[in-house]
Protein backbone atom coordinates (compact mmCIF):
# COMPACT_ATOMS: atom_id res chain seq x y z
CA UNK A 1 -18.09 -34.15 -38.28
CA UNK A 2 -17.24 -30.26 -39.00
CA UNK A 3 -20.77 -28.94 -40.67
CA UNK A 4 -18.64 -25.81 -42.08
CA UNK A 5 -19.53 -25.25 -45.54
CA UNK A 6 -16.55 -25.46 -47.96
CA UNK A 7 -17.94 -23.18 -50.40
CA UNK A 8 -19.40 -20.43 -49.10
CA UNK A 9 -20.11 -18.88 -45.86
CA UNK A 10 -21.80 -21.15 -43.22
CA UNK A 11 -25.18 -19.93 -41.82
CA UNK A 12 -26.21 -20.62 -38.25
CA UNK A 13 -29.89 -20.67 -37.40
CA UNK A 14 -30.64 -19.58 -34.05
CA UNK A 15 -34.13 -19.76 -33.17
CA UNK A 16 -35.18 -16.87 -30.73
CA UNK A 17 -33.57 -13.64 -30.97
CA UNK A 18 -32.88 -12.57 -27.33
CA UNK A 19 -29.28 -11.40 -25.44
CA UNK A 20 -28.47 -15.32 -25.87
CA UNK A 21 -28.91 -15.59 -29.27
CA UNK A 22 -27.02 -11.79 -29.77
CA UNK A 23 -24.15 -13.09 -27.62
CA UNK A 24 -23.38 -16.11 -29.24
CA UNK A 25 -24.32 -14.66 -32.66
CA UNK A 26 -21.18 -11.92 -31.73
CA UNK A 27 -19.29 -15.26 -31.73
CA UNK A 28 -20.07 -16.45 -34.99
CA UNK A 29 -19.71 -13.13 -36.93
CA UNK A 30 -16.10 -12.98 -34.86
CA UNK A 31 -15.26 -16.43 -36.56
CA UNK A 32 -16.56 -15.19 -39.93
CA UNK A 33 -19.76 -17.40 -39.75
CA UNK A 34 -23.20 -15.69 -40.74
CA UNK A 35 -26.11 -16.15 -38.52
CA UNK A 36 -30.21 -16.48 -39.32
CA UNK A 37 -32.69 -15.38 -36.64
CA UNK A 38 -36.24 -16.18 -36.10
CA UNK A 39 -38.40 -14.15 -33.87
CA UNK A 40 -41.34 -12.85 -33.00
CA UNK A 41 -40.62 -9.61 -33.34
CA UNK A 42 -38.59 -6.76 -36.02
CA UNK A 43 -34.91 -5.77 -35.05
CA UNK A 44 -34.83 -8.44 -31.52
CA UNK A 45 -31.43 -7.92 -29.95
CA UNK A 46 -29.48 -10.55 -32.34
CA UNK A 47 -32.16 -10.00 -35.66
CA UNK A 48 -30.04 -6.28 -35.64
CA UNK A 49 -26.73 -7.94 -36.37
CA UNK A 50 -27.87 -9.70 -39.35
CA UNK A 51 -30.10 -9.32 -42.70
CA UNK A 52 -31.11 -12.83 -42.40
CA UNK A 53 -33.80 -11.71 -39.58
CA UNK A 54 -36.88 -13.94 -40.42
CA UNK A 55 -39.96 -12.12 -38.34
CA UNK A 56 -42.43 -14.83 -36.97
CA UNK A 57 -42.43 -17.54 -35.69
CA UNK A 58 -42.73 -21.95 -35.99
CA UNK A 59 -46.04 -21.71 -36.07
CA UNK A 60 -46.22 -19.11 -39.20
CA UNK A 61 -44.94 -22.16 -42.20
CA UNK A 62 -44.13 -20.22 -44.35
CA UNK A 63 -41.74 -17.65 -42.17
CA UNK A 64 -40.58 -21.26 -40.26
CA UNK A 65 -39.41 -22.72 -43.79
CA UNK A 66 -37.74 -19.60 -45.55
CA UNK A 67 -35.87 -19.24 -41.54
CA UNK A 68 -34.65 -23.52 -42.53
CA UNK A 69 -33.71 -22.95 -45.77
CA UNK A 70 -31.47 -19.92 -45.22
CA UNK A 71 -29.57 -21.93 -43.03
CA UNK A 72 -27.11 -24.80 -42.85
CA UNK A 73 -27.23 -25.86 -39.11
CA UNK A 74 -29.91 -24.82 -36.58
CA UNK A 75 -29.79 -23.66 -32.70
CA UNK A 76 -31.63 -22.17 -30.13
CA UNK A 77 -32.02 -19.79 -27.23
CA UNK A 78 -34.34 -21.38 -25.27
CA UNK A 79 -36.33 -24.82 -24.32
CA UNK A 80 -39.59 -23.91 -25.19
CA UNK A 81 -40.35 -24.88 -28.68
CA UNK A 82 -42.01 -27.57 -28.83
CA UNK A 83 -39.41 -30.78 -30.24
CA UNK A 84 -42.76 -31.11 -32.52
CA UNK A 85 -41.24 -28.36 -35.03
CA UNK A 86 -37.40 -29.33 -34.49
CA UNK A 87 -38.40 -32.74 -35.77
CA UNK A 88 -39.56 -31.31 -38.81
CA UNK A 89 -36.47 -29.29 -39.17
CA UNK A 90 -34.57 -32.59 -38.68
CA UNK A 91 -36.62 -34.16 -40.99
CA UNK A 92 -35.72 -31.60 -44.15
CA UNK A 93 -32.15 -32.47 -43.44
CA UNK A 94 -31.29 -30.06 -41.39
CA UNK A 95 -29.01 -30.48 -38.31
CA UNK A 96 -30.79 -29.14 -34.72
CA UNK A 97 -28.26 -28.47 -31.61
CA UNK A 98 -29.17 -29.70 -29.52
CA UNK A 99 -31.51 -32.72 -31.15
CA UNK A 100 -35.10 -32.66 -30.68
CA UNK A 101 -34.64 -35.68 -29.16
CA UNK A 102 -33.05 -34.20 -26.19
CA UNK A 103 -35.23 -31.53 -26.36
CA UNK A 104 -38.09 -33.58 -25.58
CA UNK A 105 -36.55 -34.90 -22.45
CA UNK A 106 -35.75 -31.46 -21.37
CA UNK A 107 -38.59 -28.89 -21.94
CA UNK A 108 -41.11 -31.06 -19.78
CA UNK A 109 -39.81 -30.71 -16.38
CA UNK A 110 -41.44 -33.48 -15.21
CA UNK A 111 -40.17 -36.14 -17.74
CA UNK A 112 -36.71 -34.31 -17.31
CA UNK A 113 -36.41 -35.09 -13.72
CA UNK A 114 -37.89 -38.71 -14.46
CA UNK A 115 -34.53 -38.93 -16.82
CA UNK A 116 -32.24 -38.13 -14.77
CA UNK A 117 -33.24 -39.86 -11.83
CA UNK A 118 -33.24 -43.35 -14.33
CA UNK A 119 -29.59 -42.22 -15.17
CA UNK A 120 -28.78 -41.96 -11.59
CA UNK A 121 -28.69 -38.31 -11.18
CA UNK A 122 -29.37 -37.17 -7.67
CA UNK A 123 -32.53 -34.73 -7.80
CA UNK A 124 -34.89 -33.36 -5.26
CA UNK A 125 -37.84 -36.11 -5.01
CA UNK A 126 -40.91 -35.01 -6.72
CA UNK A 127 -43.99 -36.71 -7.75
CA UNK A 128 -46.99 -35.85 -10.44
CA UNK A 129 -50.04 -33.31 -9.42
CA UNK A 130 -52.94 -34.75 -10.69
CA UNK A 131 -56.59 -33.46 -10.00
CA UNK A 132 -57.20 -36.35 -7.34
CA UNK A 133 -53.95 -35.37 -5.44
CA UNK A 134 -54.24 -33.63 -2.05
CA UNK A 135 -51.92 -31.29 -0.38
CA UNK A 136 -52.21 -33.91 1.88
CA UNK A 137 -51.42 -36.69 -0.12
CA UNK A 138 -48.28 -34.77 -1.35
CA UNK A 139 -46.65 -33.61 2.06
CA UNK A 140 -46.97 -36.75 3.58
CA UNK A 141 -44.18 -37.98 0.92
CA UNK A 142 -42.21 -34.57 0.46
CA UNK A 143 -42.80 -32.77 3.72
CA UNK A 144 -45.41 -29.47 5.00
CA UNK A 145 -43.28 -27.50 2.72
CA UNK A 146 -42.69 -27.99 -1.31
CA UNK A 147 -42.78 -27.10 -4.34
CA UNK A 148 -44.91 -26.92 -7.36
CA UNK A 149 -43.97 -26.18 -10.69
CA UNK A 150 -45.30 -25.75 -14.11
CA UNK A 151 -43.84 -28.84 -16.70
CA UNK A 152 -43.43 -26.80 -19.20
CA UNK A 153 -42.41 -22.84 -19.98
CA UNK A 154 -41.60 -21.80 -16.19
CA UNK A 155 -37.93 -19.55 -15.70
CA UNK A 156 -36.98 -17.22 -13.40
CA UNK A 157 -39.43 -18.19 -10.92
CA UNK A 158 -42.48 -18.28 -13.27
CA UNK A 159 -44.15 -21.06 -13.34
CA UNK A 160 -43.36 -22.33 -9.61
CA UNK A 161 -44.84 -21.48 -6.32
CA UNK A 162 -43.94 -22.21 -2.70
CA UNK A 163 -46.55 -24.29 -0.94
CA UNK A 164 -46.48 -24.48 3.19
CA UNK A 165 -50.26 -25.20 4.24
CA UNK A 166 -53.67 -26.65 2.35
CA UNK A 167 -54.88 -23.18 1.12
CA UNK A 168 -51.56 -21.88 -0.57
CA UNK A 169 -51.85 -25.33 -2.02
CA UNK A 170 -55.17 -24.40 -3.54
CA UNK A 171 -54.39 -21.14 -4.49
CA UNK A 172 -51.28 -21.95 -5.69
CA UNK A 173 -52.75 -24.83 -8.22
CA UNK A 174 -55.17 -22.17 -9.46
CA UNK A 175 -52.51 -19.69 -10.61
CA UNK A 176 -49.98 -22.10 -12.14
CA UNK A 177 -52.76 -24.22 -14.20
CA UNK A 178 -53.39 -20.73 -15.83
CA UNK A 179 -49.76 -20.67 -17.08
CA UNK A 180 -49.80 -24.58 -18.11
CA UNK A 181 -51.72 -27.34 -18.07
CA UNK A 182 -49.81 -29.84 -16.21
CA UNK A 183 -48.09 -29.71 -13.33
CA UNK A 184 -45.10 -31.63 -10.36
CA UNK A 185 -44.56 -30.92 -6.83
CA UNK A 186 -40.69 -31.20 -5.67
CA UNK A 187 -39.40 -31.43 -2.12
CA UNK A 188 -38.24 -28.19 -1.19
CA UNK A 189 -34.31 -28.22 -0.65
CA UNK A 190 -32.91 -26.06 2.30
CA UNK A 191 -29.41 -25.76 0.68
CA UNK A 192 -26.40 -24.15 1.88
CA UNK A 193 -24.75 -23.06 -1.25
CA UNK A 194 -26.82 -22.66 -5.49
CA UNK A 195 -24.12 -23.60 -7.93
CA UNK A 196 -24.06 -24.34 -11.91
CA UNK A 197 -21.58 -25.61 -14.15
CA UNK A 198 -21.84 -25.37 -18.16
CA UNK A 199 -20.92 -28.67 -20.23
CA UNK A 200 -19.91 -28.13 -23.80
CA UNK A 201 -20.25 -31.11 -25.93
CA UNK A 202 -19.41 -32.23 -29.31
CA UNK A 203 -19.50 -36.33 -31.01
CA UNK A 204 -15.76 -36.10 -30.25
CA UNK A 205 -15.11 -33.91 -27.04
CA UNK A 206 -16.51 -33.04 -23.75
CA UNK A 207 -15.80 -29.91 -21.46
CA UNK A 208 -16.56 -28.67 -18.09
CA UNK A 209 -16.37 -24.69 -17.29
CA UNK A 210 -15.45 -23.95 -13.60
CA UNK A 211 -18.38 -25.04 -11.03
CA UNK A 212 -19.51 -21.54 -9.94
CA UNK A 213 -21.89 -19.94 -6.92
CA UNK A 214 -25.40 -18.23 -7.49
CA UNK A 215 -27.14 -15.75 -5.68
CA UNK A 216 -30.94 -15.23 -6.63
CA UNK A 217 -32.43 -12.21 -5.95
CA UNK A 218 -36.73 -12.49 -6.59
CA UNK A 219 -36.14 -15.62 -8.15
CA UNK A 220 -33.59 -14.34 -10.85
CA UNK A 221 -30.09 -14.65 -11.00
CA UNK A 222 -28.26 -11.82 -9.65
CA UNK A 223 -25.01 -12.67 -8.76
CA UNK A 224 -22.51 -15.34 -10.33
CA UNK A 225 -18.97 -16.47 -8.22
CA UNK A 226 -16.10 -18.32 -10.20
CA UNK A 227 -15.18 -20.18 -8.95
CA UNK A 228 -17.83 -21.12 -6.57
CA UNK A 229 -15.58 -21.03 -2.80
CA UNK A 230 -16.23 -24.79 -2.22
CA UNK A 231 -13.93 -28.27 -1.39
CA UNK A 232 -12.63 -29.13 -4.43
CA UNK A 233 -14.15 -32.41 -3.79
CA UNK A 234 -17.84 -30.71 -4.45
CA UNK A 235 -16.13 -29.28 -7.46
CA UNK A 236 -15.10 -32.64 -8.77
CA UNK A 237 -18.57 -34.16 -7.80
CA UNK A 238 -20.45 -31.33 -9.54
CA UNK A 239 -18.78 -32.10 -13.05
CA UNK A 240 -18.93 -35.72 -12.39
CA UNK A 241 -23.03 -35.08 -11.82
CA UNK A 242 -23.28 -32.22 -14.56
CA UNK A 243 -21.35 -34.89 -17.55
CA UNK A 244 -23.83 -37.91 -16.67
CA UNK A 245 -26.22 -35.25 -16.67
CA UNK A 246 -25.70 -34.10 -20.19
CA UNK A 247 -25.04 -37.26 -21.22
CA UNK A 248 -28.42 -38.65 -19.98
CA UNK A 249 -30.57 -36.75 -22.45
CA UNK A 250 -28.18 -37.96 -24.85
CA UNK A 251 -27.31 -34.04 -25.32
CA UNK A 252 -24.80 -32.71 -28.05
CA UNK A 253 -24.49 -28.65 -27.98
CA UNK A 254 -23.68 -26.51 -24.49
CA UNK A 255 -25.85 -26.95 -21.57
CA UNK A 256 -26.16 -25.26 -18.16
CA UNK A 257 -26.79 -27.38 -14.94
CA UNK A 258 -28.18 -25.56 -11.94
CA UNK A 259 -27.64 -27.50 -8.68
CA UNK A 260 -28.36 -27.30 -4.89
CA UNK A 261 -25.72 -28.37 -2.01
CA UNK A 262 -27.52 -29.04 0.63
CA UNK A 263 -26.61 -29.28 4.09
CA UNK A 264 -25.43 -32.46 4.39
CA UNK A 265 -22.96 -31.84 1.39
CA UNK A 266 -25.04 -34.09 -1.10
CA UNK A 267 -25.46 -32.12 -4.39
CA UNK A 268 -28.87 -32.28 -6.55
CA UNK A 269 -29.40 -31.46 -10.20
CA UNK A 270 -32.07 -28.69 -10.07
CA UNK A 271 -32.66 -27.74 -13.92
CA UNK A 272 -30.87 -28.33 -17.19
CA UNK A 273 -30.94 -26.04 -19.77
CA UNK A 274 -29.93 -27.08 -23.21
CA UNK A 275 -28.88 -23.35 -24.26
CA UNK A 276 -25.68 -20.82 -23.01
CA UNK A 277 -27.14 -20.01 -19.75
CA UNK A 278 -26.95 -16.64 -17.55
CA UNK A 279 -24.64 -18.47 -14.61
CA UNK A 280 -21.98 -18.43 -17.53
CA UNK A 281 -21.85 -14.78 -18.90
CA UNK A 282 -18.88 -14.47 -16.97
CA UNK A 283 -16.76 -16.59 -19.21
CA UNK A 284 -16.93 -14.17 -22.07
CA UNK A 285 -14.04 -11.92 -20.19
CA UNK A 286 -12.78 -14.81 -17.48
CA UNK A 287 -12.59 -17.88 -19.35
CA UNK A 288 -10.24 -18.49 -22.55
CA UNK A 289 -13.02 -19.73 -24.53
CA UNK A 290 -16.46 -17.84 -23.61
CA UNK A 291 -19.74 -20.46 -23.87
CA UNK A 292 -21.08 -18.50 -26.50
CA UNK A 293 -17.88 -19.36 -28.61
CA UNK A 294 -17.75 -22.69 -27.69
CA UNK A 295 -21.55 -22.87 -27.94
CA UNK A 296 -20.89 -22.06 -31.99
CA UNK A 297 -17.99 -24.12 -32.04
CA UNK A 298 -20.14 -27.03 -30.82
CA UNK A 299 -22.91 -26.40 -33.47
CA UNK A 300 -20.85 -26.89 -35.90
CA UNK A 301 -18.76 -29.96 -34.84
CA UNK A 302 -15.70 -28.04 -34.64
CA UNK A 303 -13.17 -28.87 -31.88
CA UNK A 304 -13.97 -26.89 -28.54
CA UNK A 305 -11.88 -24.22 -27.08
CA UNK A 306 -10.12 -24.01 -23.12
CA UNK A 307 -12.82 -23.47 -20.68
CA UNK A 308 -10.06 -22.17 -18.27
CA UNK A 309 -9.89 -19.00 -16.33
CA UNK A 310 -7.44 -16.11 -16.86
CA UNK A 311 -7.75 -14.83 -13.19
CA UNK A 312 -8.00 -16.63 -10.07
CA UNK A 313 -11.41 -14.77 -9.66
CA UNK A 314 -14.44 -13.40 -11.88
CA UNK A 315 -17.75 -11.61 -10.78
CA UNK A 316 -20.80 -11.23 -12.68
CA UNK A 317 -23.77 -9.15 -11.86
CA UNK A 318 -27.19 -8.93 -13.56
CA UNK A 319 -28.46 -5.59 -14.92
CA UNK A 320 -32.37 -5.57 -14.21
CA UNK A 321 -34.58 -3.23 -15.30
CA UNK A 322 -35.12 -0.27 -12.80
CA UNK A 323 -38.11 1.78 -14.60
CA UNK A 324 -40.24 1.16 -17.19
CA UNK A 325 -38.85 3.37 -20.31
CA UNK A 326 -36.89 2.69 -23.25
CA UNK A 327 -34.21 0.34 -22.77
CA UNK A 328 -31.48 2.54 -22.77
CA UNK A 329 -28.55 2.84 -20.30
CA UNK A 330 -28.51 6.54 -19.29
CA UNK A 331 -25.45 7.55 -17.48
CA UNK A 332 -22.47 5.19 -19.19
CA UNK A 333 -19.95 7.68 -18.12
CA UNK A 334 -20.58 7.14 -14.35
CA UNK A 335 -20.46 3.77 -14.85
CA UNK A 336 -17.10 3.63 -16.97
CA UNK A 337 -15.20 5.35 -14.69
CA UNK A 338 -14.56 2.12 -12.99
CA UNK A 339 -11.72 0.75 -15.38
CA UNK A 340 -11.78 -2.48 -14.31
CA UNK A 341 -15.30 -3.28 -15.32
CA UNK A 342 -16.79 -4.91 -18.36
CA UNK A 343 -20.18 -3.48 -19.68
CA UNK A 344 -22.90 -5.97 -21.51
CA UNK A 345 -25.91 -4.10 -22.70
CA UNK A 346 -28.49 -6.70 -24.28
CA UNK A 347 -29.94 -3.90 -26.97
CA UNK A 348 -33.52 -4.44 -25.85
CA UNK A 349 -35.79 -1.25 -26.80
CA UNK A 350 -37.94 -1.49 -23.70
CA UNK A 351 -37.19 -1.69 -19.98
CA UNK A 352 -39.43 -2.71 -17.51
CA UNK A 353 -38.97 -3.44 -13.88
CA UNK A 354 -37.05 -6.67 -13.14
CA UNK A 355 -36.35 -7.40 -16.77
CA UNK A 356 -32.58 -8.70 -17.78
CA UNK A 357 -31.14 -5.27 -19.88
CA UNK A 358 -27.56 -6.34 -19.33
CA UNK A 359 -24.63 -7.70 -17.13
CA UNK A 360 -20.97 -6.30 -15.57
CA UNK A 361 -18.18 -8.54 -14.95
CA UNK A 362 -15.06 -8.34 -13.38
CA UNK A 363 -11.53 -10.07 -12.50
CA UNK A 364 -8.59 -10.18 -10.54
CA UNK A 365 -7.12 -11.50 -7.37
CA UNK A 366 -9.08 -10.53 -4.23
CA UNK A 367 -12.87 -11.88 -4.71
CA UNK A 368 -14.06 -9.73 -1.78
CA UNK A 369 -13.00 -6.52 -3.87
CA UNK A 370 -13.91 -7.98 -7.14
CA UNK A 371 -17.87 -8.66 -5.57
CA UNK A 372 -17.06 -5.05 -4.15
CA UNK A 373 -16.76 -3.08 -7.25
CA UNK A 374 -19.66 -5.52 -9.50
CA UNK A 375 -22.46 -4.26 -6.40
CA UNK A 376 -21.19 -0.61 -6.64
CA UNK A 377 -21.43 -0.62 -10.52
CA UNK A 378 -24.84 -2.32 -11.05
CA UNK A 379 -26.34 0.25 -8.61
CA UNK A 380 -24.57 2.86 -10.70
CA UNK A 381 -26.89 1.73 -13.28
CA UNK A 382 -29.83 3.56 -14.86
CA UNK A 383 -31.80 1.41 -17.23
C-alpha cells in the first residue's frame, strides 16, 4: 500500500543525517517528496537540504516526538538505534522502514548471524565470547586464527579485531569490551573474491542490483566493480543467498549484503545492512534506478524502479579524508578535467584522516580503463 499523502506533500523521516541520508533525501526532493532529519548535530549533510532539521537525538523526547510528528513515514541511515525507540515510533502509528522488528534481528550481530544460519543462509561459523571462554576453547572449533567482533555498533573495521595467538586474544578482548559490552568470535574466511549485492523490497515486489566486487583498503571500502568479474553461476547464487537473506529478517525497505567467496567457490553472507549501503553508490550514474531512489520508492510502498545497468561497466572509488581541515575539496578543476568522471562530495564541514568526504564513479566499455581513470582521479583529490 502507497503511503503517499493525497493531500499534501508527503514527509519522509530519515533518522541520521549523514551522506546516506543526503543521497537518498536528493531522491525524494527529485520526486517532489519533503524530507525530516534527526541528528545530532546543526546543518548534518542532509539537515542542509531541508527546514524540517530536528537537532538531537531519540534519547532527547521531546526533539524525538516533534522529529515523528512532522513526518508521515520514517527511515534510517544506519543500524544502530536501538529497535527500543522504533517501536515507539511504530506504536504512535507511524510506519518504520525497515520495521523494528527486523531491526532487532539485525543490529546485534550475534543474533543476526544466529538468523540467518536458522534460515539456511551460509555464514562463517561463529560462536558466543563469554568471560569463561578461552582462546583456547575458541580455536579448537574455529581454527589458530579468527575473529572477534563487537555485537553491536562495529563498521568499517571498528568493533572487530584479528586474533592469531593467546595474548592478541587477551588484548584484543580488552579493547573491544571498551567499545561494547558483548561480544562473538567468527572463523576467519581466506576468500578469493568480497562481493555485495543490494535487495530492494516492497509488500508487492522484490529486486536484485548487479552482484558487484569490493576492495577494502584499512578495513573501509575503497573500491566497488559492477559487475563483480565472476561465473554467472556465483552471480545467480549470490541473489539467490542475498533474497532468502532479506527475507529472513522478514525485511521490507533496501538492504545491502556483503559476502565472501571463498576458495572453494562456496559464498557466505558476511553482514546485512538494512540501509543504502556504500558498495551501491555506483548505481546513482550506472544503474536506471539508483538505491537511493528506489530506497524512497520502497518507503513509501510505491512500485520499484529497473535496477539495470546503462554500461557494460561502472567503477566507484571512495574519497577519504587526506588531512585534517575543513571538509572542503580544494582543487575541483584538476579533478574535472577528466570528463568522464562523476563527482560526489558528502558536504561534511570537517575532514579528518580516513573519514568518507565523497566518491567518483565512472562507465563505459573497457573496465581496465574505467578502474584506470577512478585511481588517477581519487589521488587527484585534496580533501
Amino acid at each position: 500500500m502507497s503511503l503517499v499523502k493525497k493531500d499534501r506533500t508527503t514527509v519522509i523521516g530519515i533518522l541520521g543525517g549523514g551522506q546516506l541520508a543526503r543521497m537518498s533525501a536528493f531522491q525524494a526532493i527529485r520526486m517532489g517528496f519533503d524530507i525530516a532529519i534527526l541528528e545530532k548535530e546543526k546543518d548534518s549533510p542532509a539537515g542542509v537540504l531541508t527546514k524540517n532539521e530536528f537537532v538531537g537525538w531519540v534519547d532527547d523526547k521531546e526533539i524525538f516526538n516533534q522529529f515523528i510528528q512532522a513526518s508521515d513515514v520514517i527511515t534510517l541511515e544506519n543500524e544502530f538505534i536501538d529497535s527500543y525507540y522504533l517501536a515507539e515510533i511504530e506504536n504512535q502509528g507511524k510506519n518504520v522502514i525497515p520495521s523494528s522488528k527486523t531491526i532487532s534481528l539485525i543490529q546485534d550481530k550475534f543474533i543476526q548471524k544466529s538468523t540467518l544460519q536458522k534460515a539456511g543462509v551460509p555464514v562463517p561459523k561463529f560462536l558466543k565470547v563469554t568471560a569463561e571462554i578461552s582462546y583456547e576453547d575458541i580455536s579448537s572449533i574455529l581454527g589458530k586464527k579468527f575473529i572477534l567482533k563487537s555485537r553491536k555498533m562495529g563498521y568499517d573495521g571498528y568493533g572487530n579485531a584479528t586474533v592469531k595467538n593467546k595474548n592478541e586474544f587477551e588484548t584484543a578482548i580488552k579493547k573491544l569490551l571498551s567499545r561494547h559490552t558483548e561480544i562473538y568470535a567468527e572463523e576467519f574466511i581466506d576468500f578469493h573474491k568480497e562481493l555485495a549485492i543490494m535487495v530492494v523490497r516492497t509488500r508487492k515486489e522484490i529486486k536484485c542490483y548487479p552482484v558487484v566486487e569490493t576492495i577494502q583498503k584499512n578495513h573501509i571500502c575503497h573500491l566497488v566493480i559492477a559487475p563483480a568479474q565472476i561465473e554467472k553461476r556465483f552471480s545467480k547464487q549470490a541473489e539467490e543467498i542475498a533474497i532468502n537473506t532479506v527475507e529472513s529478517v522478514k525485511g521490507f525497505g533496501i538492504f545491502g549484503i556483503e559476502m565472501f567467496l571463498d576458495f572453494n567457490n562456496k559464498i557466505l553472507v558476511n553482514e546485512i545492512a538494512p540501509r543504502p549501503h556504500n558498495s551501491g553508490h555506483y548505481t546513482i550514474e550506472a544503474c536506471i534506478t539508483s538505491q537511493f531512489e528506489n530506497h524512497i520508492r520502497s518507503t513509501l510502498g510505491l512500485s520499484l524502479g529497473s535496477t539495470e545497468l546503462v554500461k557494460p561497466f561502472a567503477v566507484m572509488i571512495n574519497l577519504l579524508g587526506k588531512r585534517n581541515d575543513i571538509g572542503i575539496m580544494k582543487n575541483y578543476e584538476s579533478v574535472l578535467k577528466d570528463q568522464k568522471i562523476k563527482l560526489h562530495i558528502y558536504g561534511k564541514k570537517n575532514s579528518r584522516v580516513g573519514r568518507k568526504m565523497g566518491h567518483i564513479t565512472v562507465l563505459g566499455d573497457n573496465l581496465d580503463s574505467l578502474i584506470k581513470i577512478a585511481k588517477s582521479s581519487e589521488k587527484k583529490v585534496i580533501l
